[in-house]
Protein backbone atom coordinates (compact mmCIF):
# COMPACT_ATOMS: atom_id res chain seq x y z
CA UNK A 1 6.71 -11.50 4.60
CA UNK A 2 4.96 -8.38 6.15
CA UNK A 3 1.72 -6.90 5.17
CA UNK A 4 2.81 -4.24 3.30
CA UNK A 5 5.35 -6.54 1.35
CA UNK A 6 2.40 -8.78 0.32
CA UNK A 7 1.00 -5.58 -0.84
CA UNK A 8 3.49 -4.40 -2.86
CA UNK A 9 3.55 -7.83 -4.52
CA UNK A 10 0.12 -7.53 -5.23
CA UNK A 11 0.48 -4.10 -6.70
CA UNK A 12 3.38 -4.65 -8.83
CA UNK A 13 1.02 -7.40 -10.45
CA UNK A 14 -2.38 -5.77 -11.03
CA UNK A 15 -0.18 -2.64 -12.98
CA UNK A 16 1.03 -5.33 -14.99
CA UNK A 17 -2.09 -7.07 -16.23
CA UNK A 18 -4.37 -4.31 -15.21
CA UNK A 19 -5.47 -3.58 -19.17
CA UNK A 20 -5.94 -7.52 -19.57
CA UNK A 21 -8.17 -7.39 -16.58
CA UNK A 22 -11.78 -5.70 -18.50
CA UNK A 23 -14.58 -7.51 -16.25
CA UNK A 24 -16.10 -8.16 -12.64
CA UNK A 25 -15.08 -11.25 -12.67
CA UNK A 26 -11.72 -10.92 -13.97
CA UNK A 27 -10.84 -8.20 -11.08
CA UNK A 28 -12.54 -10.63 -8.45
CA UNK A 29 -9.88 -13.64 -9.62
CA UNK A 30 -6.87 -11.50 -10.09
CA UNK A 31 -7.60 -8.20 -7.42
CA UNK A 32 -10.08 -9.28 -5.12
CA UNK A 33 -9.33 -12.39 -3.88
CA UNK A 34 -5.47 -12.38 -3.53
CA UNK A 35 -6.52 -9.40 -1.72
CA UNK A 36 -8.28 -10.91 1.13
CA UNK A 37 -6.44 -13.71 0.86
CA UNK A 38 -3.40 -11.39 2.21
CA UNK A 39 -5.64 -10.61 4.85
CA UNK A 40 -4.87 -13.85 6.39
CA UNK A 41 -8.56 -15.35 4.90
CA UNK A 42 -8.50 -18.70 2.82
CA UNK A 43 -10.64 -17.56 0.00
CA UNK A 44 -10.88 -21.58 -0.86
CA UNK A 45 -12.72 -22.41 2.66
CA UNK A 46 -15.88 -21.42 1.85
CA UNK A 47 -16.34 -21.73 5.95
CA UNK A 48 -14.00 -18.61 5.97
CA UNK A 49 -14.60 -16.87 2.64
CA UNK A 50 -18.57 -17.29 0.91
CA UNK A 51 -18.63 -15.82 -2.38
CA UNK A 52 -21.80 -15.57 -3.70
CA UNK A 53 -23.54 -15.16 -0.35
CA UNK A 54 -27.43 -15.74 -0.76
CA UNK A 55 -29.90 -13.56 1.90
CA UNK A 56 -33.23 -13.08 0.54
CA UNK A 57 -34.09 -9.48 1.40
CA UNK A 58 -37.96 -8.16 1.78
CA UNK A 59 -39.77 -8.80 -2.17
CA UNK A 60 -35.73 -9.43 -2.99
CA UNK A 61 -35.29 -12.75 -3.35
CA UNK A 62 -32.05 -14.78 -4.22
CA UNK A 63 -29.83 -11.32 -4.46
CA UNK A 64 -25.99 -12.03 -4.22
CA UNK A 65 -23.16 -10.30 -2.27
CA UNK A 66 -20.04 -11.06 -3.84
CA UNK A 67 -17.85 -12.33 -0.81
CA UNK A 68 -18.76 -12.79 2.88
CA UNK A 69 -16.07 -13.12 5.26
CA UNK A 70 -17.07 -15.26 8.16
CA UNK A 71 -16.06 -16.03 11.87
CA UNK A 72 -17.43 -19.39 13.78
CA UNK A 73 -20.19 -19.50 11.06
CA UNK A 74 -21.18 -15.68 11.20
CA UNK A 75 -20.36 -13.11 8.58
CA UNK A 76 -18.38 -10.36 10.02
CA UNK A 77 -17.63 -8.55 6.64
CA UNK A 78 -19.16 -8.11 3.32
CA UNK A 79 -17.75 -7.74 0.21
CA UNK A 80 -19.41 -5.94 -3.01
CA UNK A 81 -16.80 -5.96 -6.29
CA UNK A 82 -17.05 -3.72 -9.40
CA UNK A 83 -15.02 -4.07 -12.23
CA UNK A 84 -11.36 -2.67 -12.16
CA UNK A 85 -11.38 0.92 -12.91
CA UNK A 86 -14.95 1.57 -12.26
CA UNK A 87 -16.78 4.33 -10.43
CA UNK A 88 -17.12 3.95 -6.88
CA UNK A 89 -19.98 6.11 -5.61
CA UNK A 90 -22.74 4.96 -3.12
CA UNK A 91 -25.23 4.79 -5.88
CA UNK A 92 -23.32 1.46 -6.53
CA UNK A 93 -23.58 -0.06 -2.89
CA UNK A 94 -27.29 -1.15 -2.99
CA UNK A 95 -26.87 -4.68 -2.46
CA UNK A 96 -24.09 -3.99 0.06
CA UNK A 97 -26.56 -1.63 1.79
CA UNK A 98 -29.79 -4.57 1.78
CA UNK A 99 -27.06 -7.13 3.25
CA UNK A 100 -25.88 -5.14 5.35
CA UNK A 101 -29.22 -4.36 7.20
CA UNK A 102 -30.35 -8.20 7.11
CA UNK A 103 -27.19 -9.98 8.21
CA UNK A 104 -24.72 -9.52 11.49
CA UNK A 105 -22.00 -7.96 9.72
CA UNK A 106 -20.77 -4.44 10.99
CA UNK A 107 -18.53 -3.51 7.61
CA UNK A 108 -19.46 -3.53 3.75
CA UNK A 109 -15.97 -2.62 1.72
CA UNK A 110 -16.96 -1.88 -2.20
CA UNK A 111 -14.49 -1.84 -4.51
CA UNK A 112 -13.21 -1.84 -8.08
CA UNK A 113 -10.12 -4.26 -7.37
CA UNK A 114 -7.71 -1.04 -6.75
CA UNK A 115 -9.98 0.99 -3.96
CA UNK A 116 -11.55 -0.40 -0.97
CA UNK A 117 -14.09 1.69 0.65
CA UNK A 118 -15.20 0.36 4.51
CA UNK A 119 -18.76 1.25 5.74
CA UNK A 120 -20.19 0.46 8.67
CA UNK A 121 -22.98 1.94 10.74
CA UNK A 122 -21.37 4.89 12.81
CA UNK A 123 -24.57 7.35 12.38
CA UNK A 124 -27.71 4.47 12.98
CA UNK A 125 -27.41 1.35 14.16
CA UNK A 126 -27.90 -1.50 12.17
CA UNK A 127 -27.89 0.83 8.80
CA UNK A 128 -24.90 1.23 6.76
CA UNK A 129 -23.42 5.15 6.36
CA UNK A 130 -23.24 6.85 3.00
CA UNK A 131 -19.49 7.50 3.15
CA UNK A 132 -16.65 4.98 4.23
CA UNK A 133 -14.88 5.64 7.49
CA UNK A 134 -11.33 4.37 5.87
CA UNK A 135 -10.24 4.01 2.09
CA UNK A 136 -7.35 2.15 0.88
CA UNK A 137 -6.13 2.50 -2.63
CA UNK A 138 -3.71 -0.37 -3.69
CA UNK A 139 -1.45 1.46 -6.34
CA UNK A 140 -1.37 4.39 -3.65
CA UNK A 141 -0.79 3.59 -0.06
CA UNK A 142 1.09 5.19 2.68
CA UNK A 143 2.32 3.16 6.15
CA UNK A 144 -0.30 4.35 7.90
CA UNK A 145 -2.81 3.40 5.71
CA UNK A 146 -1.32 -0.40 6.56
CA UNK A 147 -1.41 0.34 9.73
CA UNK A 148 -5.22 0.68 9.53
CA UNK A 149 -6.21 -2.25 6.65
CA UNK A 150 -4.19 -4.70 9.72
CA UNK A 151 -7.01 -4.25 11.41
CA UNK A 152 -8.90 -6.14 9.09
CA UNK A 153 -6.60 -8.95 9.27
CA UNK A 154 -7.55 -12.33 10.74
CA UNK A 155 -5.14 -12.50 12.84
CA UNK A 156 -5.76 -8.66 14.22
CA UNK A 157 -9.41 -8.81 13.74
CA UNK A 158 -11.50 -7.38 16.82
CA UNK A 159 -14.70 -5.54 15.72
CA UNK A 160 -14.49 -3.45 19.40
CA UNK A 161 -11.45 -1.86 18.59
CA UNK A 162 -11.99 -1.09 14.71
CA UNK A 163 -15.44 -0.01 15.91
CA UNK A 164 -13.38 2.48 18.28
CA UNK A 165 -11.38 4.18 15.69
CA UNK A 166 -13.71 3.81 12.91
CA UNK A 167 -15.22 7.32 14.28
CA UNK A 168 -11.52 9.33 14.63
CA UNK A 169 -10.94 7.57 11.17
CA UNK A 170 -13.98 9.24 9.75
CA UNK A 171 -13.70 12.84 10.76
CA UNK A 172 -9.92 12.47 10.72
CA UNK A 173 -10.17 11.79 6.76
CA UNK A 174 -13.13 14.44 6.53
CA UNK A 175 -11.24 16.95 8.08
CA UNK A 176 -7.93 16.68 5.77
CA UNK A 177 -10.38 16.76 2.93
CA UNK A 178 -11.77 20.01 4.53
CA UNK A 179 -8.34 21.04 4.93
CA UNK A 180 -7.28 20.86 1.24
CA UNK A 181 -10.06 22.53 0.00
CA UNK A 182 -8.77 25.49 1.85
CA UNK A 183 -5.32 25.61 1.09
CA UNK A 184 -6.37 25.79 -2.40
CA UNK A 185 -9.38 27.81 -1.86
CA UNK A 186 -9.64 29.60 1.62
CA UNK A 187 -13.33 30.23 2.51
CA UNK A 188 -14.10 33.55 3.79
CA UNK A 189 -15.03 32.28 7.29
CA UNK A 190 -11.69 30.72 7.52
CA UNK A 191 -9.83 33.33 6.30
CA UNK A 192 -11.64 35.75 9.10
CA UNK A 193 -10.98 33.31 11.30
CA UNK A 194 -6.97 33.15 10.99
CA UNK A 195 -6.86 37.11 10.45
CA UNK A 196 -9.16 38.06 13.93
CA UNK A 197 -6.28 38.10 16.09
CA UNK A 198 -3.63 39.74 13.64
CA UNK A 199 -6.28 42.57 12.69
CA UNK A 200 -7.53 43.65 16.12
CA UNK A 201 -9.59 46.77 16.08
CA UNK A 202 -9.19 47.16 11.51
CA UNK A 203 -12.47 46.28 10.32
CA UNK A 204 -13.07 42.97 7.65
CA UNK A 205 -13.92 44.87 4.77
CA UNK A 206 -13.33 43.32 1.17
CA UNK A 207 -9.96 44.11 0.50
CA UNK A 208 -8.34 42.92 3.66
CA UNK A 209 -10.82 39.81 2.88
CA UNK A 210 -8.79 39.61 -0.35
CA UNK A 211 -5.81 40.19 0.75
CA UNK A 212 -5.28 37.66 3.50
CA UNK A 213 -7.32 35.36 1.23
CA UNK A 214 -4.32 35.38 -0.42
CA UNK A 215 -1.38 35.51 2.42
CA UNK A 216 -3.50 32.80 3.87
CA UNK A 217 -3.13 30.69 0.85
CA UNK A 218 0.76 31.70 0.37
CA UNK A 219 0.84 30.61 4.71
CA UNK A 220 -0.25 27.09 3.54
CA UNK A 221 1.89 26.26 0.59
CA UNK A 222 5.36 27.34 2.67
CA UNK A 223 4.01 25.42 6.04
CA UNK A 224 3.30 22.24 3.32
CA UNK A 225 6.56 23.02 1.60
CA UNK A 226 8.60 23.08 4.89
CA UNK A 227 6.87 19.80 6.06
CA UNK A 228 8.14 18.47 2.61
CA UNK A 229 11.62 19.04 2.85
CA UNK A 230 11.67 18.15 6.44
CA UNK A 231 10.66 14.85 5.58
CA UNK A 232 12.93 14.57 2.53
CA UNK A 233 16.15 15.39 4.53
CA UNK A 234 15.20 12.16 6.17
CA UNK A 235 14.84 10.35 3.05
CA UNK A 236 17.53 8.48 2.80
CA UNK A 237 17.63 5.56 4.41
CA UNK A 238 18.26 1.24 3.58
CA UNK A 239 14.50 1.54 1.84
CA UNK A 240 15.24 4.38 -0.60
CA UNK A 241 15.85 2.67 -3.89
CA UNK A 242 19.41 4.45 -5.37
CA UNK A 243 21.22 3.42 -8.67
CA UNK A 244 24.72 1.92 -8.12
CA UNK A 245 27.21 2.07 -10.69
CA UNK A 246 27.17 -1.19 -12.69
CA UNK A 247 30.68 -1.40 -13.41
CA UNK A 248 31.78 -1.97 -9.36
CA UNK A 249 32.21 -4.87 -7.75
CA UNK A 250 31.30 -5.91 -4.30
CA UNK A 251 34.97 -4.94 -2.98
CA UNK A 252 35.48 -1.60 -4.75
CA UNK A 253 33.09 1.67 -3.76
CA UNK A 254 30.18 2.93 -5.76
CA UNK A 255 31.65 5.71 -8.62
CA UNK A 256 29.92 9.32 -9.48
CA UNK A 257 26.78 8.53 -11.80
CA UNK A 258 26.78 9.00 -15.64
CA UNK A 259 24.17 10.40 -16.98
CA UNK A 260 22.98 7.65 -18.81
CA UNK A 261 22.78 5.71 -15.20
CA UNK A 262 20.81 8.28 -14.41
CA UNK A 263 18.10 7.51 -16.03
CA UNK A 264 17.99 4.13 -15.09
CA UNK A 265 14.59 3.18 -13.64
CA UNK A 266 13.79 -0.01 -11.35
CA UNK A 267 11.15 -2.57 -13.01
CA UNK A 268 7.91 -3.42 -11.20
CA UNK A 269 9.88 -7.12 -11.77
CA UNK A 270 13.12 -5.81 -9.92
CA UNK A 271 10.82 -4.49 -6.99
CA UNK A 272 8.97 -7.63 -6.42
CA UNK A 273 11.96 -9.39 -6.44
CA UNK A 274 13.41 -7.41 -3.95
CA UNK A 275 10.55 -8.09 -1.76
CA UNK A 276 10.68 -11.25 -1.74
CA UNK A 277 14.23 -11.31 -0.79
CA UNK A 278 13.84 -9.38 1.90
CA UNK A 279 11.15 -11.37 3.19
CA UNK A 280 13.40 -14.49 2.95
CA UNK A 281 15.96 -13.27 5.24
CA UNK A 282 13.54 -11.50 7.21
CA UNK A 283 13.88 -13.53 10.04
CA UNK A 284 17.76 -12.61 9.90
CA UNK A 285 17.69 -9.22 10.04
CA UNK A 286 15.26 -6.48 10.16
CA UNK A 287 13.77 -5.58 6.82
CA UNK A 288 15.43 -1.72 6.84
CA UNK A 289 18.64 -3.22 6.57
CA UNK A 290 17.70 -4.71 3.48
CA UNK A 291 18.20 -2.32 0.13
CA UNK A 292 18.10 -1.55 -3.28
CA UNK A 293 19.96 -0.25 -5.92
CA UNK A 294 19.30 -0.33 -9.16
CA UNK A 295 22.36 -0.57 -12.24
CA UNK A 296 22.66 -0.87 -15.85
CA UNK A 297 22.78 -4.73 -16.53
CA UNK A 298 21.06 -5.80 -12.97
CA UNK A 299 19.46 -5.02 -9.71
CA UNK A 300 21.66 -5.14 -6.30
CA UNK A 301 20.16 -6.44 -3.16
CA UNK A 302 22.19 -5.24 -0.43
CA UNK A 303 22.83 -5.69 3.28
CA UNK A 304 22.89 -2.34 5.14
CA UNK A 305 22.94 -0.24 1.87
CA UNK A 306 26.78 -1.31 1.84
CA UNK A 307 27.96 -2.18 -1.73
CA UNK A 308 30.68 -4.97 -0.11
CA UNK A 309 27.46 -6.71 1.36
CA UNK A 310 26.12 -7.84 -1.80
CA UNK A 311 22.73 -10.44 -0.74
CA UNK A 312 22.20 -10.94 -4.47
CA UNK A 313 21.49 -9.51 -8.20
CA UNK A 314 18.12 -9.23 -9.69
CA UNK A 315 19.44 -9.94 -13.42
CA UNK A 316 16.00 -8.92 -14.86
CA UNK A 317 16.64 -6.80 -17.75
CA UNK A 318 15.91 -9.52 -20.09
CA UNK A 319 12.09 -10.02 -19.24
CA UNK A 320 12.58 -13.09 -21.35
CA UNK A 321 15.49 -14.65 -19.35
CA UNK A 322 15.12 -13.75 -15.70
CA UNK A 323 18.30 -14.69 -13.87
CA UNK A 324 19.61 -14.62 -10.20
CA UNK A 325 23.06 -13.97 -9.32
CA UNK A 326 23.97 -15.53 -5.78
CA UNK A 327 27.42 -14.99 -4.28
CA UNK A 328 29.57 -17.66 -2.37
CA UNK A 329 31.77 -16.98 1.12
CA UNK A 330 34.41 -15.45 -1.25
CA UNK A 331 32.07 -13.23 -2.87
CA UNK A 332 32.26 -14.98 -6.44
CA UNK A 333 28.93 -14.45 -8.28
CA UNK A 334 26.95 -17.41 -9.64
CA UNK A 335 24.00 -16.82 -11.86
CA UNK A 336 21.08 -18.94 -11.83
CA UNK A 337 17.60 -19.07 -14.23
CA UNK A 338 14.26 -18.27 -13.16
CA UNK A 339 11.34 -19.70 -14.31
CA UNK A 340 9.33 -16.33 -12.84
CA UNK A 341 10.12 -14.07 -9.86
CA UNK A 342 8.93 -16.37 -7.18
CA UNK A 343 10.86 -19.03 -7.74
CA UNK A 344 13.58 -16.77 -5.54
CA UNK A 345 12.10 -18.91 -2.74
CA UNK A 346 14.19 -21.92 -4.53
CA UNK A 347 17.56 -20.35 -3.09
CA UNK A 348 16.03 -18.90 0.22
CA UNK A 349 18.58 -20.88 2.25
CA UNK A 350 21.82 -19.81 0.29
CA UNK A 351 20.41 -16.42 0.32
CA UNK A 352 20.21 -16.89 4.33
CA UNK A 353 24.05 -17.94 4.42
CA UNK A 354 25.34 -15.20 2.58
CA UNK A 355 23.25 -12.68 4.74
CA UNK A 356 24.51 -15.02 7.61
CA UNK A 357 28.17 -14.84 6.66
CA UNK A 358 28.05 -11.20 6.56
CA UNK A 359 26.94 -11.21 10.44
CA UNK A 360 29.27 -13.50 11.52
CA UNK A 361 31.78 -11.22 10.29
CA UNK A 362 30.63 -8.43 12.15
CA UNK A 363 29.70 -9.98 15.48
CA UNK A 364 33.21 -9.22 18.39
């Protein structure tokens, strides 16, 4: 199961119990730690993970960060939790800023359970900065953002080469905040800026200054707008999540949408499901060619996006029930109970042969 599948996961959970979760030490037990834990770190080795970690600091004695990551007895980076939903401002990173200055670690990540801010110290040695270089926000995350929190992994963990980007990562992130403030709200230096070359001798005086305030702004929103549809022509593909019709079968094609199947909406149960299948037959094919699409009475799982590929069907409409359908050679479906959404991994190997049988088929 990738990263960003363990994420997902993880996601999909915390929206469900997130208004059950009211304390610290509720987000620490259900955010926090199954966080770092899919960081590759055994939050139970308290060799690996310290919560708790005691480092008496000047008059301070016996303060507590909440979690210390460590590497061959060292801490490498600190952890400082707030309660889910809380403000995250550096007026709440004192004790991450005292243990950061008295111990070897080169990051401090506060967080509320949903954001993760990382520090280090990029502008003084040895002295944590007053804004994060990288932020990742669970119940909002793009690839790239993955791309980054890997680096943080155990397994990907090298302090030279987070230390390397941590800089670009900074100004990168303080530039695109720059960058929105003047699409909504062009400064007048930037807007003189962009207009130099197109007024040539014409002089700045207020009304061009309001004027190509204003085509300046326009220039933005179609450049964004283009970008958008760019990207959404290339949309489609095995990850998209669709609605089939729920009256096919796996041998007949996919009919024009009703309206009422168009409203159909796929379950944070349905999506977590389909994660976990695709991470079982991961190792069979890559995880693109797995898909979704989402029906009246169940949830596809697909090979290839192909309706005659059927993998399985995520009968989860009943929250009370949850069922699995699972298909033999001859395509005949067979629905099983769940107890709860990971017991999928029961049937990992029949859901291997049916993906199997389906490349058999194809291979000359």
């Amino acid at each position: 199961m990738d990263l960003i599948d363990h994420l997902r996961v993880l996601a999909a959970r915390v929206t469900n119990a997130r208004a059950l979760i009211q304390t610290e030490e509720a987000t620490k037990t259900a955010m926090v730690m199954p966080f770092i834990q899919i960081l590759g770190y055994n939050v139970f080795d308290p060799l690996e993970v310290t919560p708790e970690l005691v480092a008496d600091v000047g008059t301070k004695k016996g303060e507590k960060v909440d979690y210390a990551i460590l590497r061959q007895g060292r801490p490498i980076m600190l952890f400082e939790c707030k309660k889910a939903g809380a403000d995250l401002n550096i007026n709440h990173a004192g004790q991450l800023f005292r243990y950061f200055h008295v111990t070897e670690a080169r990051f401090g990540v506060l967080t509320n359970g949903l954001v993760y801010k990382f520090f280090s110290d990029l502008e003084q040695p040895n002295k944590m900065d007053d804004k994060p270089f990288f932020e990742f926000d669970l119940l909002d995350f793009k690839e790239r953002d993955v791309e980054e929190l890997k680096k943080f992994a155990k397994c990907a963990f090298d302090l030279d080469t987070i230390l390397a980007t941590a800089n670009e990562m900074k100004y990168t992130r303080a530039i695109q905040s720059l960058l929105a403030v003047w699409m909504n709200a062009p400064s007048e230096d930037f807007v003189r800026l962009v207009s130099a070359d197109l007024l040539g001798s014409r002089r700045f005086t207020p009304a061009v200054r309001d004027q190509f305030t204003t085509i300046t702004k326009r220039a933005f929103e179609r450049l964004v707008g283009e970008k958008i549809n760019e990207r959404l022509k290339g949309a489609m593909s095995p990850e998209t999540v669709t609605v089939a019709d729920s009256s096919a079968t796996p041998d007949q094609p996919v009919q024009a949408l009703s309206e009422e199947e168009e409203r159909i909406t796929t379950s944070l149960e349905e999506l977590e499901g389909f994660y976990v299948v695709r991470s079982i037959v991961r190792e069979l094919v890559p995880t693109k060619r797995v898909a979704i699409r989402d029906a009246q009475s169940y949830c596809a799982v697909l090979l290839d996006d192909n309706n005659r590929k059927p993998i399985c069907r995520l009968r989860f409409n009943n929250t009370d029930k949850l069922r699995l359908g699972l298909f033999s050679e001859a395509k005949e479906e067979e629905v099983v109970p769940l107890e709860t959404v990971d017991h999928i991994y029961e049937h990992a190997d029949r859901l291997k042969r049916t993906v199997q049988s389906y490349l058999e088929r194809t291979t000359p």
